[in-house]
N, C-alpha and C. Protein backbone atom coordinates (compact mmCIF):
# COMPACT_ATOMS: atom_id res chain seq x y z
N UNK A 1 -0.64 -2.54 26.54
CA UNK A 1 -0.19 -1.96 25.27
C UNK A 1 1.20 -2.45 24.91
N UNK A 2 2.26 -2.36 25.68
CA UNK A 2 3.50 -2.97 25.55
C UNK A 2 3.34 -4.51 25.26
N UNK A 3 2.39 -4.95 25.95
CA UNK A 3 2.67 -6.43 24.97
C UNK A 3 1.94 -6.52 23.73
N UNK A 4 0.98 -5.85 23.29
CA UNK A 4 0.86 -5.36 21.96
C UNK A 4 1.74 -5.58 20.92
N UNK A 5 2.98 -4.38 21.19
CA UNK A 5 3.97 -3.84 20.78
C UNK A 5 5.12 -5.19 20.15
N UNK A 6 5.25 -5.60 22.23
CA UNK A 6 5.83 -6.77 21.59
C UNK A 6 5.50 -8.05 20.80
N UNK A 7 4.35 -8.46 20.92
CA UNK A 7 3.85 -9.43 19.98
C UNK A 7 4.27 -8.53 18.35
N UNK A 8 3.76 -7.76 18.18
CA UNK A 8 4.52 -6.92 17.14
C UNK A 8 5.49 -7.56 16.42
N UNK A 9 6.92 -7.39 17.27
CA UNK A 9 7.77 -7.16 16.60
C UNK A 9 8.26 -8.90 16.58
N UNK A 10 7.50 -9.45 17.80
CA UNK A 10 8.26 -11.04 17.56
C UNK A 10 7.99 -11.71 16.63
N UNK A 11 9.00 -12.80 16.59
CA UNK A 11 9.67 -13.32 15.25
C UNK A 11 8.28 -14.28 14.15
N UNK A 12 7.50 -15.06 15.55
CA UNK A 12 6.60 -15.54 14.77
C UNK A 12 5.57 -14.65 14.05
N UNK A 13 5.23 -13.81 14.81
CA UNK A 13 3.94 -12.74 13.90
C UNK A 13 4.71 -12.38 12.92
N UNK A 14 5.76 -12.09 12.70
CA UNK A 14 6.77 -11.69 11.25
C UNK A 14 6.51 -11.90 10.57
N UNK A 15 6.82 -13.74 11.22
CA UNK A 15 7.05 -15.07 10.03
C UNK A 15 5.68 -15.17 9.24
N UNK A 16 4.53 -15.24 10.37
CA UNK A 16 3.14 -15.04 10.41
C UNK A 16 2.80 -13.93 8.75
N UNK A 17 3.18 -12.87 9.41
CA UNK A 17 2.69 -11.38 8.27
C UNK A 17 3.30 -12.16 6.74
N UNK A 18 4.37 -12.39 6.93
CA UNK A 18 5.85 -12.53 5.74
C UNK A 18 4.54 -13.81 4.62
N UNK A 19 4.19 -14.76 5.19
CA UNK A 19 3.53 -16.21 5.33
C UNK A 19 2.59 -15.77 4.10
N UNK A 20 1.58 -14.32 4.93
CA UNK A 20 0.34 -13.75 4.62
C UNK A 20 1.02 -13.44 3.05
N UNK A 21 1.72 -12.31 3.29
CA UNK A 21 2.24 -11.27 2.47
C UNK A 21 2.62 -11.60 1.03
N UNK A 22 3.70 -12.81 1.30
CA UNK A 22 4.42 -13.31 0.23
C UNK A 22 3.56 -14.19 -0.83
N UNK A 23 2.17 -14.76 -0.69
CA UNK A 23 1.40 -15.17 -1.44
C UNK A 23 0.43 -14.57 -1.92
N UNK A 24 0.09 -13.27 -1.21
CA UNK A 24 -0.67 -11.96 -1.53
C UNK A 24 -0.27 -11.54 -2.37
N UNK A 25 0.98 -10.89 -2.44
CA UNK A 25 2.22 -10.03 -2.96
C UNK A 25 1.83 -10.90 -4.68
N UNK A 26 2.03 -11.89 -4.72
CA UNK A 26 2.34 -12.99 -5.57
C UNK A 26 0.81 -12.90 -6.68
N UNK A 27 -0.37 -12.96 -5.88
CA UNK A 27 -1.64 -13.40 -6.53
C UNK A 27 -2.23 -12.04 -7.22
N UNK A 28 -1.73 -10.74 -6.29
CA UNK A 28 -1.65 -9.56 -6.75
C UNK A 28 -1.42 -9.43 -8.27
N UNK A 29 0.20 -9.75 -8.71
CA UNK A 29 0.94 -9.72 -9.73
C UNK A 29 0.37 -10.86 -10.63
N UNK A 30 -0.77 -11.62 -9.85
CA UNK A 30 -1.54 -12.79 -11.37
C UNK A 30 -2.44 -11.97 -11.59
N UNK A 31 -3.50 -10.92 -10.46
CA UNK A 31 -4.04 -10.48 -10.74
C UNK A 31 -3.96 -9.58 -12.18
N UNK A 32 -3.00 -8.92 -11.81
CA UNK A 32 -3.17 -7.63 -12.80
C UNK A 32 -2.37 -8.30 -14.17
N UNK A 33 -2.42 -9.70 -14.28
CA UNK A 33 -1.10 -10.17 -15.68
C UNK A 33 -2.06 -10.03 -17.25
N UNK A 34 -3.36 -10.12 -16.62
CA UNK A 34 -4.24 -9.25 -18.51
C UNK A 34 -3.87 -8.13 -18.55
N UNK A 35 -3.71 -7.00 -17.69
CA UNK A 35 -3.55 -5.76 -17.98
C UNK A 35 -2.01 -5.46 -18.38
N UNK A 36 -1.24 -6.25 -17.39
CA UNK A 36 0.38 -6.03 -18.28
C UNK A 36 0.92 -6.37 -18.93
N UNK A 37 0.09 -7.82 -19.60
CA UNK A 37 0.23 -8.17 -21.04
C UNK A 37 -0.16 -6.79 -21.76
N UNK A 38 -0.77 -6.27 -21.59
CA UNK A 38 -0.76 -5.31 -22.90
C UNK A 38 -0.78 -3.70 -22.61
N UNK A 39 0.19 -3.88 -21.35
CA UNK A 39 0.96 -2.64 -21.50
C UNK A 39 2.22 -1.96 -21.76
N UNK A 40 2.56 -1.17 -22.23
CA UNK A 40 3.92 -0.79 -22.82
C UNK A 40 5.32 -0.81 -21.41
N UNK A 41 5.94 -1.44 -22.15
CA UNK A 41 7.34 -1.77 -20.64
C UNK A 41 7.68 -0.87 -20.34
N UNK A 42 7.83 0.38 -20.68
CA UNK A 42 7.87 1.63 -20.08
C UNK A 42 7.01 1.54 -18.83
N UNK A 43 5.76 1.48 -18.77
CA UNK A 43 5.28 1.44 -17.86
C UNK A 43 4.97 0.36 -16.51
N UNK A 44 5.60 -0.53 -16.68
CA UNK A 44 5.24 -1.76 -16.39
C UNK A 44 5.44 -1.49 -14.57
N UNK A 45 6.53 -0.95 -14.28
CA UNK A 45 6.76 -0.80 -12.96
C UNK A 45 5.22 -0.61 -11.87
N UNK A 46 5.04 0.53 -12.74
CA UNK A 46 4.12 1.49 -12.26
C UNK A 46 2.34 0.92 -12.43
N UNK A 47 2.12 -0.17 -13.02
CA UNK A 47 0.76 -0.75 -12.85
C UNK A 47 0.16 -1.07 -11.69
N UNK A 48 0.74 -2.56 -11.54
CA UNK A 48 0.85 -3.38 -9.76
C UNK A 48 0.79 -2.78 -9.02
N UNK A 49 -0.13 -1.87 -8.82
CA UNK A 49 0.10 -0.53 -7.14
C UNK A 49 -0.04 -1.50 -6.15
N UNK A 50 -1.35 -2.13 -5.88
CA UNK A 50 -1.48 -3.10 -4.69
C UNK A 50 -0.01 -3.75 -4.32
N UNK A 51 -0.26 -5.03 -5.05
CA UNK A 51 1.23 -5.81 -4.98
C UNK A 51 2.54 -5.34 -4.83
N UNK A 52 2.80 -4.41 -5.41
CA UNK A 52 3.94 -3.95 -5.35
C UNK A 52 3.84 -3.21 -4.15
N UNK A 53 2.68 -2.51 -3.04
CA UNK A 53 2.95 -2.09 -1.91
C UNK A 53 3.26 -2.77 -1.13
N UNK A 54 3.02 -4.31 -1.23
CA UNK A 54 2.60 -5.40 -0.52
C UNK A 54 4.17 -6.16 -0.35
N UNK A 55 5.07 -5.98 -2.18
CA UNK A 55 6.37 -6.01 -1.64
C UNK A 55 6.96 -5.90 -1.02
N UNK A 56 7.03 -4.28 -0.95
CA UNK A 56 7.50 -3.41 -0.46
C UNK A 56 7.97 -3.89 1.28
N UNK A 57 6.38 -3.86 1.83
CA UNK A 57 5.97 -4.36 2.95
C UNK A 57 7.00 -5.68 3.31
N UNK A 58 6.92 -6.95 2.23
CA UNK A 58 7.52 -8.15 2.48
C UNK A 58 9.03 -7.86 2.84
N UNK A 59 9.65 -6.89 2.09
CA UNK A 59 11.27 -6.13 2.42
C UNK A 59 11.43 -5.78 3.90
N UNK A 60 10.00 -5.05 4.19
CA UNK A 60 10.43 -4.35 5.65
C UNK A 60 10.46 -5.75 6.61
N UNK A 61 9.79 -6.42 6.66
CA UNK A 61 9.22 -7.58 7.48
C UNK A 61 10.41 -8.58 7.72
N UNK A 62 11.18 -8.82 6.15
CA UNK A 62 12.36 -9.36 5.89
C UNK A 62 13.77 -8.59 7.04
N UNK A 63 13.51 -7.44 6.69
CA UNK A 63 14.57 -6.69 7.59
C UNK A 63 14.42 -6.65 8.88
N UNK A 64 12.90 -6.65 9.35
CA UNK A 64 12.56 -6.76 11.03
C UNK A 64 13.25 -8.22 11.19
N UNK A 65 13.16 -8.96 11.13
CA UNK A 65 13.48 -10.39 10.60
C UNK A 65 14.67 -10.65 11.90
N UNK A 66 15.66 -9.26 10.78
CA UNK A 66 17.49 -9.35 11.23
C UNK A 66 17.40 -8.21 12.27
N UNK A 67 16.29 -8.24 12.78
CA UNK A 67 16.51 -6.54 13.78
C UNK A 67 17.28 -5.92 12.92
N UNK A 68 16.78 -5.34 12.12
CA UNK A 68 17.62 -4.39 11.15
C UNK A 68 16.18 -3.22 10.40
N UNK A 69 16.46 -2.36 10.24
CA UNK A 69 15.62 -1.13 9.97
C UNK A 69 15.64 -1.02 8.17
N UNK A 70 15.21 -0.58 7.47
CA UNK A 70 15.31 -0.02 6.26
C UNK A 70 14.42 1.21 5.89
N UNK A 71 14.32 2.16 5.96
CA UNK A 71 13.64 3.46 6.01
C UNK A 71 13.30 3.45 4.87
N UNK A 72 13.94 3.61 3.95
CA UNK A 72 13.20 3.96 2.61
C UNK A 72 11.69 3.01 2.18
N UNK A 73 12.37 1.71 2.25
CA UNK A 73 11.23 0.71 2.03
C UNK A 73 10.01 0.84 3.25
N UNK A 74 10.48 1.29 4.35
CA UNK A 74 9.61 1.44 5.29
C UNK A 74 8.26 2.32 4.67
N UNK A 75 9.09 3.61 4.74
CA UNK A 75 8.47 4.67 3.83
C UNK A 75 7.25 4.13 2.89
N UNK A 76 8.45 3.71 1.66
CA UNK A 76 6.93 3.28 0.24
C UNK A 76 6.08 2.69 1.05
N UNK A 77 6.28 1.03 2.25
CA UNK A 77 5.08 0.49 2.50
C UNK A 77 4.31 1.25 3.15
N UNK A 78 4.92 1.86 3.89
CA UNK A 78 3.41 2.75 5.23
C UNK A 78 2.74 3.51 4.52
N UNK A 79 3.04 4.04 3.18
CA UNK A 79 2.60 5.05 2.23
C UNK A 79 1.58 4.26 1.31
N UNK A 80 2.32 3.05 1.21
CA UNK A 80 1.28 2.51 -0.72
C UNK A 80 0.67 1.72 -0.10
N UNK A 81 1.05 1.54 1.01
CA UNK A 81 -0.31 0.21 1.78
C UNK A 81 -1.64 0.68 1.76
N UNK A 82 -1.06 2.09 2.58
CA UNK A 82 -2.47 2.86 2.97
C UNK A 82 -3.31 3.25 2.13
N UNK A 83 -2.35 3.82 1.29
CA UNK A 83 -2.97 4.68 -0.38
C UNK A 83 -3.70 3.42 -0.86
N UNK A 84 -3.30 2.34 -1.30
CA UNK A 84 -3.51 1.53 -2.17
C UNK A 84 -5.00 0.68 -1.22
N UNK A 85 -4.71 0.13 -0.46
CA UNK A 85 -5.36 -0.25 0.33
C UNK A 85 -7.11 0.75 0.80
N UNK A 86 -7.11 1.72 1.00
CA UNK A 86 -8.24 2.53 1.16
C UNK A 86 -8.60 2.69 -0.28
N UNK A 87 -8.00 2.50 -1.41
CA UNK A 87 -8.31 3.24 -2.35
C UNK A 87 -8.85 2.16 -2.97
N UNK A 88 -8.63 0.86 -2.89
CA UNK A 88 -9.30 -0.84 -3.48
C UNK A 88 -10.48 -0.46 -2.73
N UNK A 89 -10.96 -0.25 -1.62
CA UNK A 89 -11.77 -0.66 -1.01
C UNK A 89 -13.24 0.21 -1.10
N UNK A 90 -12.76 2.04 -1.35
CA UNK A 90 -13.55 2.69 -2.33
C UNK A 90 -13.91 1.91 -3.22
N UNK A 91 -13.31 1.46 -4.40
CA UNK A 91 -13.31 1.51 -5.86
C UNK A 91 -14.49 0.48 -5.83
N UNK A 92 -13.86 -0.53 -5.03
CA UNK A 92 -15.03 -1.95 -4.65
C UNK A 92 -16.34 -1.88 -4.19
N UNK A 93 -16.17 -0.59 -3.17
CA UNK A 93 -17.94 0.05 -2.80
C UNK A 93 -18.30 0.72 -3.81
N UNK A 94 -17.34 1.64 -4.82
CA UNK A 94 -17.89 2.33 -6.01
C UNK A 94 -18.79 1.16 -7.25
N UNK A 95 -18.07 0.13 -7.01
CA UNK A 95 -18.93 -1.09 -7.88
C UNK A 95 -19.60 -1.69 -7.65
N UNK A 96 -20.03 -1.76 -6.30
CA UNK A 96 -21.09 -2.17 -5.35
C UNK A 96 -22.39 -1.00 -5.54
N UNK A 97 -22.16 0.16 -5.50
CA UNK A 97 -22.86 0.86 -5.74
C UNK A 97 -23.73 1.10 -7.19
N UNK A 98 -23.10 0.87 -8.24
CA UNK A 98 -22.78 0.92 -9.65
C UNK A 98 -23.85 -0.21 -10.16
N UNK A 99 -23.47 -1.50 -9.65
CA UNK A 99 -24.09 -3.04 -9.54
C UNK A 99 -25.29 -3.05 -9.07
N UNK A 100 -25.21 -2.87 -7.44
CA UNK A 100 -26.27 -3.29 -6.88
C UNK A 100 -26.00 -4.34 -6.12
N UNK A 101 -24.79 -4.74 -5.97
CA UNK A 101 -24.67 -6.03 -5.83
C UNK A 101 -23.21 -6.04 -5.24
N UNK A 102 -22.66 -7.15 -4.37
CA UNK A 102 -21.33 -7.49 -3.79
C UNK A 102 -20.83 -8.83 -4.25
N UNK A 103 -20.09 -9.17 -4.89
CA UNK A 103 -19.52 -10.59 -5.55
C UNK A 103 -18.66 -10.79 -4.18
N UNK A 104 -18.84 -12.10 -3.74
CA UNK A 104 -17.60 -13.21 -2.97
C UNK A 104 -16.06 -12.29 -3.72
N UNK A 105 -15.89 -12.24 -4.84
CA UNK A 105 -14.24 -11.60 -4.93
C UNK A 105 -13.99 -10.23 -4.37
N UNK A 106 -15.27 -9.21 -4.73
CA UNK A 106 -15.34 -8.08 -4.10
C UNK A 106 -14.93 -7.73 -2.83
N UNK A 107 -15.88 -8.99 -2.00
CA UNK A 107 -15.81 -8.75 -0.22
C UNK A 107 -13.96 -9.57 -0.15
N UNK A 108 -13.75 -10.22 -1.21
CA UNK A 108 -12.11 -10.97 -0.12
C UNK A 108 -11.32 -9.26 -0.57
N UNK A 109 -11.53 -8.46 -1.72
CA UNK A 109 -10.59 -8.12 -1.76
C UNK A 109 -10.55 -6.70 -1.14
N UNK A 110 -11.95 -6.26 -0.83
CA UNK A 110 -12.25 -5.43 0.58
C UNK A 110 -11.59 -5.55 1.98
N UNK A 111 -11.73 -6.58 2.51
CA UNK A 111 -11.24 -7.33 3.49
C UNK A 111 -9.67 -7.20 3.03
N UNK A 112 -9.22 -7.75 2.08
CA UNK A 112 -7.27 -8.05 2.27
C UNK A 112 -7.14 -6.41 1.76
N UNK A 113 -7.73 -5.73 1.01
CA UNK A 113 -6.58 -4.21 1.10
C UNK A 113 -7.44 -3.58 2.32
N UNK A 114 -8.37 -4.12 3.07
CA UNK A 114 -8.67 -2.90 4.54
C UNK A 114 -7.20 -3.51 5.61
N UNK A 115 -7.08 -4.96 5.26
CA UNK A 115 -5.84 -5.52 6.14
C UNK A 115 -4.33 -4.31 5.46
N UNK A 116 -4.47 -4.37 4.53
CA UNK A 116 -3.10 -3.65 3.89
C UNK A 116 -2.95 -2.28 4.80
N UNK A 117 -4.13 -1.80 4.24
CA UNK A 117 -4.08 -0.17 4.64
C UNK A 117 -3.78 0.04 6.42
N UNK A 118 -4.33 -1.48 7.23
CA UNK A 118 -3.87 -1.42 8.43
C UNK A 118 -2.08 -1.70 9.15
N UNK A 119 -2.50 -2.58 7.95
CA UNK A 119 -1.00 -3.18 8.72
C UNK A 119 0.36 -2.86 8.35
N UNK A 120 0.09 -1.66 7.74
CA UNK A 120 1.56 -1.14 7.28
C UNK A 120 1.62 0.20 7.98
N UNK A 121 0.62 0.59 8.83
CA UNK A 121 0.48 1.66 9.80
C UNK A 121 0.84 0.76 11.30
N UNK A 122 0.19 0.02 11.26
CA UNK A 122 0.49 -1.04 12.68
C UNK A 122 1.95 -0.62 13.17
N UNK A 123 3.13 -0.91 12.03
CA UNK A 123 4.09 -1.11 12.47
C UNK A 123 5.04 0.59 12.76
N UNK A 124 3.98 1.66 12.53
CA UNK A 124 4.85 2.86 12.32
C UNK A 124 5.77 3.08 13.99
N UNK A 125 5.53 2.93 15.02
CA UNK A 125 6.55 2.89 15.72
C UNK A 125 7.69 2.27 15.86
N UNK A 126 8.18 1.58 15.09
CA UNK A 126 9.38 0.87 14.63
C UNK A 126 10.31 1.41 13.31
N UNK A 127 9.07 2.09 12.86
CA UNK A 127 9.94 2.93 11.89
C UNK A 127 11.11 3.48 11.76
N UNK A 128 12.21 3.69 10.61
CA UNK A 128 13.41 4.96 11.26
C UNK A 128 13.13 6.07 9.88
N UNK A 129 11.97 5.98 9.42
CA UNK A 129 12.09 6.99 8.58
C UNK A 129 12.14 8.45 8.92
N UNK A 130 13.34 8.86 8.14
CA UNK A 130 13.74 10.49 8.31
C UNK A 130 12.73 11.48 6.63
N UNK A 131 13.04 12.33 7.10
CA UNK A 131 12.32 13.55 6.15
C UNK A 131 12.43 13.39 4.65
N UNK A 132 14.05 13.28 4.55
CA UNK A 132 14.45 13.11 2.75
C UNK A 132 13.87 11.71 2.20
N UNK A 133 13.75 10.48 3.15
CA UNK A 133 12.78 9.40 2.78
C UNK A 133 11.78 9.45 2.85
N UNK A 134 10.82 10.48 3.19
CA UNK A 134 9.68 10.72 2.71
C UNK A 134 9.21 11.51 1.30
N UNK A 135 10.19 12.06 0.89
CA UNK A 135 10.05 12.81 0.28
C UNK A 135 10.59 12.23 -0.69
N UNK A 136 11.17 11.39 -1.24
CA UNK A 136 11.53 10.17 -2.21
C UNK A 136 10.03 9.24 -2.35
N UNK A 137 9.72 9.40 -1.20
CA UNK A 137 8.47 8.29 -1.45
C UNK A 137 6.95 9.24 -1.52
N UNK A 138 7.27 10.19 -1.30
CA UNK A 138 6.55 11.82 -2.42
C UNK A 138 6.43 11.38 -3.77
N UNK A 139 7.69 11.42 -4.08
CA UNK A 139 7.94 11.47 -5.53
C UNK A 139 7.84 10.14 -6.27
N UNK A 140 7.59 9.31 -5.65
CA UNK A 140 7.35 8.37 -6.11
C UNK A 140 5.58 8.32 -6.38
N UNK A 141 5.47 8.32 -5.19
CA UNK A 141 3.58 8.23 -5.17
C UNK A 141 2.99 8.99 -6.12
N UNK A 142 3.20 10.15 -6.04
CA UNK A 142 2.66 11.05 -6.84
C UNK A 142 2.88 11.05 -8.10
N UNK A 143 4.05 10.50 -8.55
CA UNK A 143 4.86 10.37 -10.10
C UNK A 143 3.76 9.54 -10.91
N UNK A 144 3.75 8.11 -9.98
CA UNK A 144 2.86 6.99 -10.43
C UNK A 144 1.33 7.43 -10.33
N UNK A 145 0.98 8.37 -9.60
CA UNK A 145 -0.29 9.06 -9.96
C UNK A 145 -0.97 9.93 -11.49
N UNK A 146 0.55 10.05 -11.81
CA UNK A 146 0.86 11.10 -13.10
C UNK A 146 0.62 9.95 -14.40
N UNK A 147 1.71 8.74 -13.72
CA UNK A 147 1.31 7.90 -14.84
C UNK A 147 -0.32 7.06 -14.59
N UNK A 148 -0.75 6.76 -14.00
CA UNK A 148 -2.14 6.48 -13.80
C UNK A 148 -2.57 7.18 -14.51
N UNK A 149 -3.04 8.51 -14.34
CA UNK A 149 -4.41 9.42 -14.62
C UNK A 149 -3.72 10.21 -15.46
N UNK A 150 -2.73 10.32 -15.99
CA UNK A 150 -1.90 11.28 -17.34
C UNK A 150 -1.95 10.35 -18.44
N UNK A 151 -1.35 9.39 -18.26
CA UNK A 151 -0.82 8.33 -19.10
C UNK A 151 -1.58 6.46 -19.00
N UNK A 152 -2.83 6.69 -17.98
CA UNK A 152 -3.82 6.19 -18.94
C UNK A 152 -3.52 4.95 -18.09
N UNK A 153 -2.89 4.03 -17.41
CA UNK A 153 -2.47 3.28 -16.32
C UNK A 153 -2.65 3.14 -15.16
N UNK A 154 -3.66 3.12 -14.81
CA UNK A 154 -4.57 3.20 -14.14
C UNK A 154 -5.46 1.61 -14.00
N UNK A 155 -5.47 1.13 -12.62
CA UNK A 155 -6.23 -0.26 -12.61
C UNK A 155 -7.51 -0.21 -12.92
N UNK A 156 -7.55 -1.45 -14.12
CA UNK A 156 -9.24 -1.10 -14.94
C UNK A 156 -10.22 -1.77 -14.37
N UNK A 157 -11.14 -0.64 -13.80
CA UNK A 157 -12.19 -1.40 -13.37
C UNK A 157 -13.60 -0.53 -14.36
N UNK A 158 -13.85 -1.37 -15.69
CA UNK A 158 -14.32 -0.27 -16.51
C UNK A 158 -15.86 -0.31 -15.81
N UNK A 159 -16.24 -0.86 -15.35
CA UNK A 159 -17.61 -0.21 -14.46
C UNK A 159 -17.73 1.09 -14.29
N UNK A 160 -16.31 1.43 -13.82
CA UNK A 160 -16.12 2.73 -13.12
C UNK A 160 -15.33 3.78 -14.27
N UNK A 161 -15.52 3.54 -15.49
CA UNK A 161 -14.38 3.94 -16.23
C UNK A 161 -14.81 5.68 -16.83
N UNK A 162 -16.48 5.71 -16.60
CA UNK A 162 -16.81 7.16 -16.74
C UNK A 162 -16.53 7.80 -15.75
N UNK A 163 -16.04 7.43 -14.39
CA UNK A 163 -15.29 8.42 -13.75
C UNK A 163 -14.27 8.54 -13.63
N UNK A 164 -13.55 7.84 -14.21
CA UNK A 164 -11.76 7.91 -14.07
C UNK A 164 -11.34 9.76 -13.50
N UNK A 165 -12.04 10.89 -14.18
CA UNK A 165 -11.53 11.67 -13.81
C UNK A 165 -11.41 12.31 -12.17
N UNK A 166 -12.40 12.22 -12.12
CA UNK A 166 -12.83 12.24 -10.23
C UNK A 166 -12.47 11.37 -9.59
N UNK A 167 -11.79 10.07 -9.95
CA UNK A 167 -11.04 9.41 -9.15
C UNK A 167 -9.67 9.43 -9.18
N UNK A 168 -9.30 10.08 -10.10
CA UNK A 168 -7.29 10.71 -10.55
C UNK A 168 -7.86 11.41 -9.34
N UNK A 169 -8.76 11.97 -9.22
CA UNK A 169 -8.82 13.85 -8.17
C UNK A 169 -8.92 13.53 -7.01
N UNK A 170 -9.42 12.16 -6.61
CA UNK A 170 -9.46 11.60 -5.58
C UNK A 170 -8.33 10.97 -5.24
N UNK A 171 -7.52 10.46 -6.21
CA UNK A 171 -6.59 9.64 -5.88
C UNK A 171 -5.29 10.37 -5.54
N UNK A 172 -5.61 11.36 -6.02
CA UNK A 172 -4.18 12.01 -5.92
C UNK A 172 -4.30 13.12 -4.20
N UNK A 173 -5.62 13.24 -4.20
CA UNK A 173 -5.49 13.37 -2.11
C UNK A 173 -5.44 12.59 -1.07
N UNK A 174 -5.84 11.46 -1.96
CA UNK A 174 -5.73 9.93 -0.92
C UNK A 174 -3.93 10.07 -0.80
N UNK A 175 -3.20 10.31 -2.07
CA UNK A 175 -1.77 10.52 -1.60
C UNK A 175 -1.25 11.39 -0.83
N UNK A 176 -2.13 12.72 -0.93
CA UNK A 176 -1.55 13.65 0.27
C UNK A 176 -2.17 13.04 1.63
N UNK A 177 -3.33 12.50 1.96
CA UNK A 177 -3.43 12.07 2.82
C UNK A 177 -2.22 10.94 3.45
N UNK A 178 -2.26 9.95 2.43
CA UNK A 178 -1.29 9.22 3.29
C UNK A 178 -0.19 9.46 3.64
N UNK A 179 0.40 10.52 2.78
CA UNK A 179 2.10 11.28 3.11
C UNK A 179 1.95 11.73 4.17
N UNK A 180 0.72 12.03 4.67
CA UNK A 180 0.31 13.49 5.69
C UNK A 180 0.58 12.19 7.17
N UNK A 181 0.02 11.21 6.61
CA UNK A 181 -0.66 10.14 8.07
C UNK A 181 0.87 9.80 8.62
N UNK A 182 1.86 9.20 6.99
CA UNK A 182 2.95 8.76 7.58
C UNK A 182 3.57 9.64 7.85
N UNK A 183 3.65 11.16 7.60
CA UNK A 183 4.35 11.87 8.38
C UNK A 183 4.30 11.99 10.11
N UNK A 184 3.07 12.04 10.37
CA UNK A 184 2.84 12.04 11.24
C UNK A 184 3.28 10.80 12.76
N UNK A 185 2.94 9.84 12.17
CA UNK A 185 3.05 8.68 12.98
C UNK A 185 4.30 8.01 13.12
N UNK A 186 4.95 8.07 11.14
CA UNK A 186 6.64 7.98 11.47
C UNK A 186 7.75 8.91 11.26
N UNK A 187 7.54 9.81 11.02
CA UNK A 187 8.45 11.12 10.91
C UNK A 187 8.80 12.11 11.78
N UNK A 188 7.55 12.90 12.32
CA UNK A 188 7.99 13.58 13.39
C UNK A 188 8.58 13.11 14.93
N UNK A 189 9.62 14.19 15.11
CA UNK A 189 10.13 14.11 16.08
C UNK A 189 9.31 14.22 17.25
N UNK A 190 7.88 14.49 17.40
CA UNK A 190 7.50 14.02 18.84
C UNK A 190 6.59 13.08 18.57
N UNK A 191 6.71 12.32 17.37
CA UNK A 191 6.13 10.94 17.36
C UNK A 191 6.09 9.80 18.46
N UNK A 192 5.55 8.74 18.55
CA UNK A 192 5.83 7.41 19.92
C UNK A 192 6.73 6.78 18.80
N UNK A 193 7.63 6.32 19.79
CA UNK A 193 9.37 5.14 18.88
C UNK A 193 9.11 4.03 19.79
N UNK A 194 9.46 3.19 19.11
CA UNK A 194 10.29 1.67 19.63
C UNK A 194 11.15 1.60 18.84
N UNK A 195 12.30 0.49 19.68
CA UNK A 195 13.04 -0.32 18.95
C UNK A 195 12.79 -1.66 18.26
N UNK A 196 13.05 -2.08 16.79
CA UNK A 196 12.44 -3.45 16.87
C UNK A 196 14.21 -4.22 16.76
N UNK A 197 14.89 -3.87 17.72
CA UNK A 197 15.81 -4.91 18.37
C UNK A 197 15.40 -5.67 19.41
């Protein structure tokens, strides 16, 4: 298990994740560029859920990098990886179901957010997130839930668009779930720690 750990934190699997991440991160943000062409800049932050968890992620990876910690960013990724990541991979069996059918894009993008939702938990023993950074990344998750399913921003997959409501209802426990997971694994005090010095 310790060499697990350490393959973990060494420099090439980093470089490795960073490699993955940073062109993911990237194809993400082509992905969704019909939908933010024609959404209002007010909202613009808050579309990109995937990608932008995937950022997030690229920050922490960047900071393991310098043996150096960043909690907050830690936080959003272990949070929007998971959220975001389990929640593509529903939506994709919800259109599988819907169809009848699995498209080649379906299964890659099953496969890369089941990788998301893993690998931003992978790293929770290295974590230094404390309580008030979770709770920033509360308010974040949940905010952008508000704008999703309040305000209509929400990733369109209109297959699925007669349920939008049962999936706000879903989506918004997939967030207590994941607050709940990263509490657990990086927050509490009788959690398992490493150092990634």
């Amino acid at each position: 298990m310790s060499q697990f750990f350490y393959l973990l934190k060494s420099k090439p699997f980093l470089i490795l994740l960073l490699l993955i991440n940073i062109p993911g991160t990237i194809y993400g943000y082509y992905w969704y560029g019909w939908q933010l062409a024609d959404t209002d800049p007010i909202f613009l932050l808050f579309v990109p859920d995937s990608p932008t968890a995937s950022l997030f992620f690229c920050f922490v990876l960047l900071a393991f990098l310098f043996k150096k910690n960043w909690p907050l960013m830690e936080g959003l990724a272990a949070v929007t990886l998971f959220k975001y990541g389990i929640w593509a991979v529903v939506m994709n069996a919800l259109v599988m179901i819907e169809t009848g059918q699995l498209s080649p894009i379906a299964i890659m993008l099953i496969l890369s957010h089941l990788g998301m939702a893993i690998e931003g938990l992978l790293f929770t023993p290295f974590y230094k997130i404390k309580r008030w950074h979770l709770v920033a990344v509360a308010i974040w998750t949940l905010h952008n839930d508000v704008i999703d399913y309040v305000f209509g921003q929400m990733p369109r997959y209109s297959i699925l668009s007669e349920y939008t409501s049962l999936i706000g209802y879903f989506t918004f426990w997939l967030s207590v779930v994941s607050l709940t997971i990263v509490y657990f694994l990086a927050v509490r005090k009788e959690r398992f720690k490493l150092s990634i010095h």
